[in-house]
PDB file of N, CA and C in Angstrom:
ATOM      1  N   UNK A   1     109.089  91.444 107.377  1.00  0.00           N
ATOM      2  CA  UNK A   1     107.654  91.625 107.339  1.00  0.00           C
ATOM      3  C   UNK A   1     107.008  90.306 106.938  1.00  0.00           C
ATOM      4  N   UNK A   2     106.108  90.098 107.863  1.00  0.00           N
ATOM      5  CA  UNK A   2     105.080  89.053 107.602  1.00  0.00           C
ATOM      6  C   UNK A   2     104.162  89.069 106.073  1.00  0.00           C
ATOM      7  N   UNK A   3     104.263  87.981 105.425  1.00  0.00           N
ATOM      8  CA  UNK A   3     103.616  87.811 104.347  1.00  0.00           C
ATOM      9  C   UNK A   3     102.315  88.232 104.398  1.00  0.00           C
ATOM     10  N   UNK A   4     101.867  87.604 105.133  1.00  0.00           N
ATOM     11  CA  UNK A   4     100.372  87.963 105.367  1.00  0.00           C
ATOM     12  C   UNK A   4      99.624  89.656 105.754  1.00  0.00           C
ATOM     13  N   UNK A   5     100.469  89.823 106.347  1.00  0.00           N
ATOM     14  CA  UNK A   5     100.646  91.162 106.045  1.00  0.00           C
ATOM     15  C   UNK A   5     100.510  91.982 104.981  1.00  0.00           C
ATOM     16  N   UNK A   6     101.050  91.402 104.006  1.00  0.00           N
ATOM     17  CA  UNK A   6     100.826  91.746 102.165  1.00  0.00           C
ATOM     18  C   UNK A   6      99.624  90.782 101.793  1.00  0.00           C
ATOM     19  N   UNK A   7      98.844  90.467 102.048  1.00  0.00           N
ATOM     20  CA  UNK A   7      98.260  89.532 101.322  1.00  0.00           C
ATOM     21  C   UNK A   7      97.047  90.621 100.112  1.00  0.00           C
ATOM     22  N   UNK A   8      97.183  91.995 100.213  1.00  0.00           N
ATOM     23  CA  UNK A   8      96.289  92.344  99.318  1.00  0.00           C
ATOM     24  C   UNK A   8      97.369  93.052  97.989  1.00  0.00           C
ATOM     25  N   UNK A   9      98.510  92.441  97.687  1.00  0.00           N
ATOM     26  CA  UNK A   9      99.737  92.584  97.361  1.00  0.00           C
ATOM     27  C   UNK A   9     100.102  91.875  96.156  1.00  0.00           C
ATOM     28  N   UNK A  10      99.243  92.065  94.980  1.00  0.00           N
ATOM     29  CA  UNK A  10      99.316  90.877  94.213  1.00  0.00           C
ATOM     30  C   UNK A  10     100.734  91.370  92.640  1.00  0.00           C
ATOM     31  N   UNK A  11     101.005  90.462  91.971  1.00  0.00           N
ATOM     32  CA  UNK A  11     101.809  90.538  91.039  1.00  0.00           C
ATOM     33  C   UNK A  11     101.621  89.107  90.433  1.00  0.00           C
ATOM     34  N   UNK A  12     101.462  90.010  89.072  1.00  0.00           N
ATOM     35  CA  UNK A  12     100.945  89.640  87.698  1.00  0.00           C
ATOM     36  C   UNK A  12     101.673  89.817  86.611  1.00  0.00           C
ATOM     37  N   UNK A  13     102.370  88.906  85.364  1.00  0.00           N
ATOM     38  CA  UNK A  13     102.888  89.284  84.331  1.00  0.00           C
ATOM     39  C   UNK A  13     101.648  89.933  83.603  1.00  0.00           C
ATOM     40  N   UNK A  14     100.360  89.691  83.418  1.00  0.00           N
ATOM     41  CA  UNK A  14      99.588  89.819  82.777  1.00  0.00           C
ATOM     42  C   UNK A  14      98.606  91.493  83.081  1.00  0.00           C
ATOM     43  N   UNK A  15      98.853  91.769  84.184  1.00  0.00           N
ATOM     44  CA  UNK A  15      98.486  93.024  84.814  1.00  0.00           C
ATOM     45  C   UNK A  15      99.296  93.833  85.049  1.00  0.00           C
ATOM     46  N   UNK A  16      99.239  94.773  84.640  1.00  0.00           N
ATOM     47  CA  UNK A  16     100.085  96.421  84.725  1.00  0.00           C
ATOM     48  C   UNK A  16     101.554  95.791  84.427  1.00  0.00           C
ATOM     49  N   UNK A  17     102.013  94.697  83.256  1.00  0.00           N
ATOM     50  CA  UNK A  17     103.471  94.404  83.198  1.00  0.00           C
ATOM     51  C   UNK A  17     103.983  94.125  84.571  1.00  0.00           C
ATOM     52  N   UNK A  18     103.122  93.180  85.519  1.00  0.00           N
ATOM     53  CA  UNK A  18     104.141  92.402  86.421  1.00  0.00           C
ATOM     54  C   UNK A  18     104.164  93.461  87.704  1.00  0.00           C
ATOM     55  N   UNK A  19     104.097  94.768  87.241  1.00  0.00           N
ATOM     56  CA  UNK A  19     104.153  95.832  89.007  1.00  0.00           C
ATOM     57  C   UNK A  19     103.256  95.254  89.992  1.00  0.00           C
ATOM     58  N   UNK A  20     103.336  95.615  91.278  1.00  0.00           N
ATOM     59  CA  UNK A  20     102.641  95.393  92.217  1.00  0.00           C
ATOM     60  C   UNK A  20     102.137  95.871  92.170  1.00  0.00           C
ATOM     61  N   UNK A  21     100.521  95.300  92.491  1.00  0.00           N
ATOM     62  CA  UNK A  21      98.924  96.054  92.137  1.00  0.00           C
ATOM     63  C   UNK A  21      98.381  95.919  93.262  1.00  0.00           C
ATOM     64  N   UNK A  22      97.126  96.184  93.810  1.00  0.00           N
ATOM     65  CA  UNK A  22      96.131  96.103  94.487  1.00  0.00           C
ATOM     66  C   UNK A  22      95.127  95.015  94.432  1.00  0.00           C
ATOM     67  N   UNK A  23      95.486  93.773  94.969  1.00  0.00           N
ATOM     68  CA  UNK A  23      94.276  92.693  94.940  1.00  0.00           C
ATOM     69  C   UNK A  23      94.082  92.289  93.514  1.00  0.00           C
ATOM     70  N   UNK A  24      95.280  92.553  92.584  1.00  0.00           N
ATOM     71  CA  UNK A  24      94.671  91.910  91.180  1.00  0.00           C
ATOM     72  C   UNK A  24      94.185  92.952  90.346  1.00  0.00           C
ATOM     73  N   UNK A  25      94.286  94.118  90.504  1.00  0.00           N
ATOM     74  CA  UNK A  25      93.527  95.394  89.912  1.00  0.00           C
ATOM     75  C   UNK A  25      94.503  96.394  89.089  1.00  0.00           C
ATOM     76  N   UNK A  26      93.842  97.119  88.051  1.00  0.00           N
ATOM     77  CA  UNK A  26      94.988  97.560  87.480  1.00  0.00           C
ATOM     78  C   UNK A  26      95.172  98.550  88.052  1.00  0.00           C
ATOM     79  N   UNK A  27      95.701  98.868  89.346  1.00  0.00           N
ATOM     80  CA  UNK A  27      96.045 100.014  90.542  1.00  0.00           C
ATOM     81  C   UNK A  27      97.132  99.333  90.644  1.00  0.00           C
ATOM     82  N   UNK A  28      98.655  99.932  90.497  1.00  0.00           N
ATOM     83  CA  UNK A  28      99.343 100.173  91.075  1.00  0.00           C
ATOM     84  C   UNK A  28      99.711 100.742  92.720  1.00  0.00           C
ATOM     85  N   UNK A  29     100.331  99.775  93.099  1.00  0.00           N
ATOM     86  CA  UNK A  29     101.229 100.524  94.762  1.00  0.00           C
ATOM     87  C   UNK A  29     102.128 101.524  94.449  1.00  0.00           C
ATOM     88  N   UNK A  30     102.560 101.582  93.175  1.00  0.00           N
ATOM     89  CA  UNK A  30     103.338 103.096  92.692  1.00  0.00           C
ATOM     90  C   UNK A  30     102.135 103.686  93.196  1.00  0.00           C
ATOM     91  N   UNK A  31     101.028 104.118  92.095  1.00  0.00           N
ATOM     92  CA  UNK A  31      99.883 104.927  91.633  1.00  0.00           C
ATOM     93  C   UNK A  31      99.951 105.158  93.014  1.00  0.00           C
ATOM     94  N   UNK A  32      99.525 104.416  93.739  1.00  0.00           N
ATOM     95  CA  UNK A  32      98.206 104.628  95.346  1.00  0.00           C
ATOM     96  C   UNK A  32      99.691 105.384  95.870  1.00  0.00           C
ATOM     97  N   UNK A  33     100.720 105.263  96.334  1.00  0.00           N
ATOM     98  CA  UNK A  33     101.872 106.093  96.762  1.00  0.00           C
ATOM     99  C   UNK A  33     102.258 107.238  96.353  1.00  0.00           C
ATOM    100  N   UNK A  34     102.127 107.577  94.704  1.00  0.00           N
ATOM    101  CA  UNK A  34     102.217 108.749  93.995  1.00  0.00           C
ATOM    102  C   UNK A  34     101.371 109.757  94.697  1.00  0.00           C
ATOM    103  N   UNK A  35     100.190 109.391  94.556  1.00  0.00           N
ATOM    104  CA  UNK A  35      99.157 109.974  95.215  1.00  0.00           C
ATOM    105  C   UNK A  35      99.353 110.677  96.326  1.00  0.00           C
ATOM    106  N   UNK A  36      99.256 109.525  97.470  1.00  0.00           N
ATOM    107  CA  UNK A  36      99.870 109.987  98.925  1.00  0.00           C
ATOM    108  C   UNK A  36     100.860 111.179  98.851  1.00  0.00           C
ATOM    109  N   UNK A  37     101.883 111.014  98.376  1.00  0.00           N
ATOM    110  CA  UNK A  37     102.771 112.256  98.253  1.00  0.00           C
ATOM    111  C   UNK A  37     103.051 113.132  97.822  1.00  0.00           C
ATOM    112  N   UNK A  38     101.637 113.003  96.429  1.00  0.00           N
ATOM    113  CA  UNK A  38     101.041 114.307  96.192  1.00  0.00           C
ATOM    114  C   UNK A  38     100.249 114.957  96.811  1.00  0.00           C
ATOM    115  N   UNK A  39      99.908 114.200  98.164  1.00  0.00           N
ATOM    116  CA  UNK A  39      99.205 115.180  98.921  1.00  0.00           C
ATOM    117  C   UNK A  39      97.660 114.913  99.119  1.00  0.00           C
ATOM    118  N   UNK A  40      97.149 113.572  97.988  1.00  0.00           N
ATOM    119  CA  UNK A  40      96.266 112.830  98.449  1.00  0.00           C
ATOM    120  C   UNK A  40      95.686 112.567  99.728  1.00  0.00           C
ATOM    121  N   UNK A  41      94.530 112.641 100.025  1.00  0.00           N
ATOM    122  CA  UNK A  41      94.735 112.007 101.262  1.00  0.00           C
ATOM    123  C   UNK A  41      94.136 110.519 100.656  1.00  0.00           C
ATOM    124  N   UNK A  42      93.699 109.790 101.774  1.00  0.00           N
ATOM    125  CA  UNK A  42      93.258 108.542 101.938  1.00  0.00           C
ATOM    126  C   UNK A  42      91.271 108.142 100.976  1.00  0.00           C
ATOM    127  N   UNK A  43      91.076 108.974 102.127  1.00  0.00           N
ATOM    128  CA  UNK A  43      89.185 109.340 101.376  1.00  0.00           C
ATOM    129  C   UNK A  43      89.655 109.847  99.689  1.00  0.00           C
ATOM    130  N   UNK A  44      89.941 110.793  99.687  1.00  0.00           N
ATOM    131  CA  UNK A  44      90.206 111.304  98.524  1.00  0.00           C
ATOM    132  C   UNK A  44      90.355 109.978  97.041  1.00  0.00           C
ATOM    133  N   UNK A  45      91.309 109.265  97.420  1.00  0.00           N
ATOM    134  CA  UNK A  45      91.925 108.086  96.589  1.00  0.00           C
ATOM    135  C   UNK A  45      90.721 106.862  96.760  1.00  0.00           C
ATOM    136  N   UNK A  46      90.409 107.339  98.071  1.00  0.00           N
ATOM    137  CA  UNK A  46      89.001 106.005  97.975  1.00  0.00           C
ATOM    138  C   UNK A  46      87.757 106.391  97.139  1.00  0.00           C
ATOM    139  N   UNK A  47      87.693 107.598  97.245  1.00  0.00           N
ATOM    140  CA  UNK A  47      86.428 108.649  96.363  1.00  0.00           C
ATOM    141  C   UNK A  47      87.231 108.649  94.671  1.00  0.00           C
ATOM    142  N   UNK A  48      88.167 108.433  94.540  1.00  0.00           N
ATOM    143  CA  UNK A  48      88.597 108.231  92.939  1.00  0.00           C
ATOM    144  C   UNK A  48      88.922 106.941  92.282  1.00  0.00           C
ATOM    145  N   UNK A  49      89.229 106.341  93.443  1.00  0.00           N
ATOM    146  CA  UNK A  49      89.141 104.574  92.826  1.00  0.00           C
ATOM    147  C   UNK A  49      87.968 103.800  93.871  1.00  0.00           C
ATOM    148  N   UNK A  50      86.763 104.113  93.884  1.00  0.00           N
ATOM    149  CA  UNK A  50      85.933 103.284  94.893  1.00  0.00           C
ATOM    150  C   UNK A  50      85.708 101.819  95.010  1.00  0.00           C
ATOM    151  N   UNK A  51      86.466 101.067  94.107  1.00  0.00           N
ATOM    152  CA  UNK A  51      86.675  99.399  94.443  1.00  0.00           C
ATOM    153  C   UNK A  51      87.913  99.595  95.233  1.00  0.00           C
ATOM    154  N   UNK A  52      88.380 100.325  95.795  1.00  0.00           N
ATOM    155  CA  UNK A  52      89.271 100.161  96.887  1.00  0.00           C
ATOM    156  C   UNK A  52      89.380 100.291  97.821  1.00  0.00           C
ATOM    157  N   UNK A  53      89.662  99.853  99.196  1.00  0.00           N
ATOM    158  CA  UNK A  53      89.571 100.005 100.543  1.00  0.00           C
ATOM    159  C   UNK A  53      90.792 100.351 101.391  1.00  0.00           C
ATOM    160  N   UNK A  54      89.620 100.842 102.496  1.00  0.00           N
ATOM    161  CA  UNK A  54      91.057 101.697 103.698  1.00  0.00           C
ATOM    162  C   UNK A  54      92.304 100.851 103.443  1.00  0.00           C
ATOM    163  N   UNK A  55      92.097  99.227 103.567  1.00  0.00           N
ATOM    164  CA  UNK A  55      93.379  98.251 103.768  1.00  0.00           C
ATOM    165  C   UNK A  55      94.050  98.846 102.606  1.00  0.00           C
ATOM    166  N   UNK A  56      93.876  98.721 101.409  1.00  0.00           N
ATOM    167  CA  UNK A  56      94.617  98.549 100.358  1.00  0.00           C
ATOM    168  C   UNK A  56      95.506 100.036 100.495  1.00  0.00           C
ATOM    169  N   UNK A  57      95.220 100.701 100.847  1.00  0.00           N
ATOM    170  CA  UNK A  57      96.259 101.540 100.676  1.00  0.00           C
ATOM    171  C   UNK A  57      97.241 101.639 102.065  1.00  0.00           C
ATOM    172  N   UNK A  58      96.594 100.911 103.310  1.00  0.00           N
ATOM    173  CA  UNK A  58      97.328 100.687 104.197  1.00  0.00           C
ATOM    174  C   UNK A  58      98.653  99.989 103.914  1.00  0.00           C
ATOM    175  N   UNK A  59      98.154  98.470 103.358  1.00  0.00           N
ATOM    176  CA  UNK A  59      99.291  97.460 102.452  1.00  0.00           C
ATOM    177  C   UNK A  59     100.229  98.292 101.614  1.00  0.00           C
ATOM    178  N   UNK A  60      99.712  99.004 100.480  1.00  0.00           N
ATOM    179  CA  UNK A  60     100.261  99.589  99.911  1.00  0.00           C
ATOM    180  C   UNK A  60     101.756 100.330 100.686  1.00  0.00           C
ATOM    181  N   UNK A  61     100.950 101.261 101.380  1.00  0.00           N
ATOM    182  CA  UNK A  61     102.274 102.017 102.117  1.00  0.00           C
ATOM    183  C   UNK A  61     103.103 101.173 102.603  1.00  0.00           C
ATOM    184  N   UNK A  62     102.594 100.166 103.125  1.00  0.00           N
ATOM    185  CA  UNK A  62     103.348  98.825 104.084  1.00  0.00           C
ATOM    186  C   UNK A  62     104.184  98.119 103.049  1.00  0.00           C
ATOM    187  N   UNK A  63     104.184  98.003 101.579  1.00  0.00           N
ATOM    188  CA  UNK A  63     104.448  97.376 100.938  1.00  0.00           C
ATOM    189  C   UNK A  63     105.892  98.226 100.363  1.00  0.00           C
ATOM    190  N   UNK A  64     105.470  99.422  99.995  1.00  0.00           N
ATOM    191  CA  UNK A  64     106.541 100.276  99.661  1.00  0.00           C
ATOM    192  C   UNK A  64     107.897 100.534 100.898  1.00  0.00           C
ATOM    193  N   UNK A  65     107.061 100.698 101.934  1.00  0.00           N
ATOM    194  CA  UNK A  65     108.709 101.344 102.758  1.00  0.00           C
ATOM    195  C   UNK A  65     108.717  99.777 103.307  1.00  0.00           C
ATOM    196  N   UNK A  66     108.777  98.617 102.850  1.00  0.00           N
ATOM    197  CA  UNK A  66     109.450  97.526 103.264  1.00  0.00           C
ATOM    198  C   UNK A  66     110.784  97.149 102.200  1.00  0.00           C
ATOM    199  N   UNK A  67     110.019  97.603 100.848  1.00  0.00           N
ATOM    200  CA  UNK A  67     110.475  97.405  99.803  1.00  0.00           C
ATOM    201  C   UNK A  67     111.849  98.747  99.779  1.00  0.00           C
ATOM    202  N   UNK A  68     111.821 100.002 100.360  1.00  0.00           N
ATOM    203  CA  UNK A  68     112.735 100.618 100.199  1.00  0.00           C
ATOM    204  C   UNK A  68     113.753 100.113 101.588  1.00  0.00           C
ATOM    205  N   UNK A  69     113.491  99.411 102.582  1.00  0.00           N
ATOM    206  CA  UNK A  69     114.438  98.999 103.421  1.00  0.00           C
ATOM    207  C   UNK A  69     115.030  97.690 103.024  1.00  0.00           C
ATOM    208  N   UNK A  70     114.466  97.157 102.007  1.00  0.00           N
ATOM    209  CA  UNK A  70     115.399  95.773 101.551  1.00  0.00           C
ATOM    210  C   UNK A  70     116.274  96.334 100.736  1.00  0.00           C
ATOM    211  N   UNK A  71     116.201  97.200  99.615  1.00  0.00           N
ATOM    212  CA  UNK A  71     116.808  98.364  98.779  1.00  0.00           C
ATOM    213  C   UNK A  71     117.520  99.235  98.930  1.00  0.00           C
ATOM    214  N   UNK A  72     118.601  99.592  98.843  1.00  0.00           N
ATOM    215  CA  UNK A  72     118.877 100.888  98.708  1.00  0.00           C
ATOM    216  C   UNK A  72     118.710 101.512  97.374  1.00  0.00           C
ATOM    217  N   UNK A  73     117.933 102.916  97.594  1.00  0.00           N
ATOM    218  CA  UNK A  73     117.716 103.519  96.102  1.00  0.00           C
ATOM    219  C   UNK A  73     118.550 104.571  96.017  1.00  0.00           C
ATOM    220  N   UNK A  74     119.337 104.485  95.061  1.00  0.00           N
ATOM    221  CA  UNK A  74     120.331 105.906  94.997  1.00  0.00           C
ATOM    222  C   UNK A  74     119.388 106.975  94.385  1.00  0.00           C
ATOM    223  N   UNK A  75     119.927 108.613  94.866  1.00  0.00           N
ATOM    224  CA  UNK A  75     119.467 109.817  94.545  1.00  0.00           C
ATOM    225  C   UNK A  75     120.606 110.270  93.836  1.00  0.00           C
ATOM    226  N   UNK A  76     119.834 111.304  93.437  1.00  0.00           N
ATOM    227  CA  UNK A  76     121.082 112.001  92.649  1.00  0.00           C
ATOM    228  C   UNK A  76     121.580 113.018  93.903  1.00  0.00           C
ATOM    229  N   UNK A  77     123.031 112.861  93.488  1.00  0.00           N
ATOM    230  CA  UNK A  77     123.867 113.580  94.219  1.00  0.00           C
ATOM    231  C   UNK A  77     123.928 115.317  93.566  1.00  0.00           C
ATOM    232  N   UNK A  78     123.711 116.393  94.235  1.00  0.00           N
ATOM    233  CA  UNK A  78     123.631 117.823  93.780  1.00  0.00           C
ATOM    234  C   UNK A  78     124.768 118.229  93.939  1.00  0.00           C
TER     235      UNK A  78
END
């Protein structure tokens, strides 16, 4: 994935302990993803954090399943 691509993708020791945030903001790409798969939709998350835009949660998603294909994350085995 193209960098630029992430460019609203920021990381900070000084913000949220270093996680990947949103443009410098204390929003997490966890948070904005948690969301989503709680069933969030998009408007919804824009109507609860309104300094944020369609992109940022576009990046976001873009940011996460790049990050789980460089990764493998183990599950627990049942």
């Amino acid at each position: 994935m193209r960098t630029a691509q992430l460019d609203r993708i920021t990381f900070d020791t000084e913000v949220m302990g270093g996680k990947a945030c949103i443009r410098g903001l204390r929003v997490t790409v966890g948070t904005v993803v948690a969301l989503l798969a709680a069933g969030q939709s998009s408007a919804s998350i824009l109507r609860a954090y309104p300094y944020l835009e369609s992109e940022d949660i576009d990046q976001a998603l873009a940011y996460a399943a790049w990050r789980l294909e460089e990764r493998e994350v183990p599950l627990a085995v049942q």
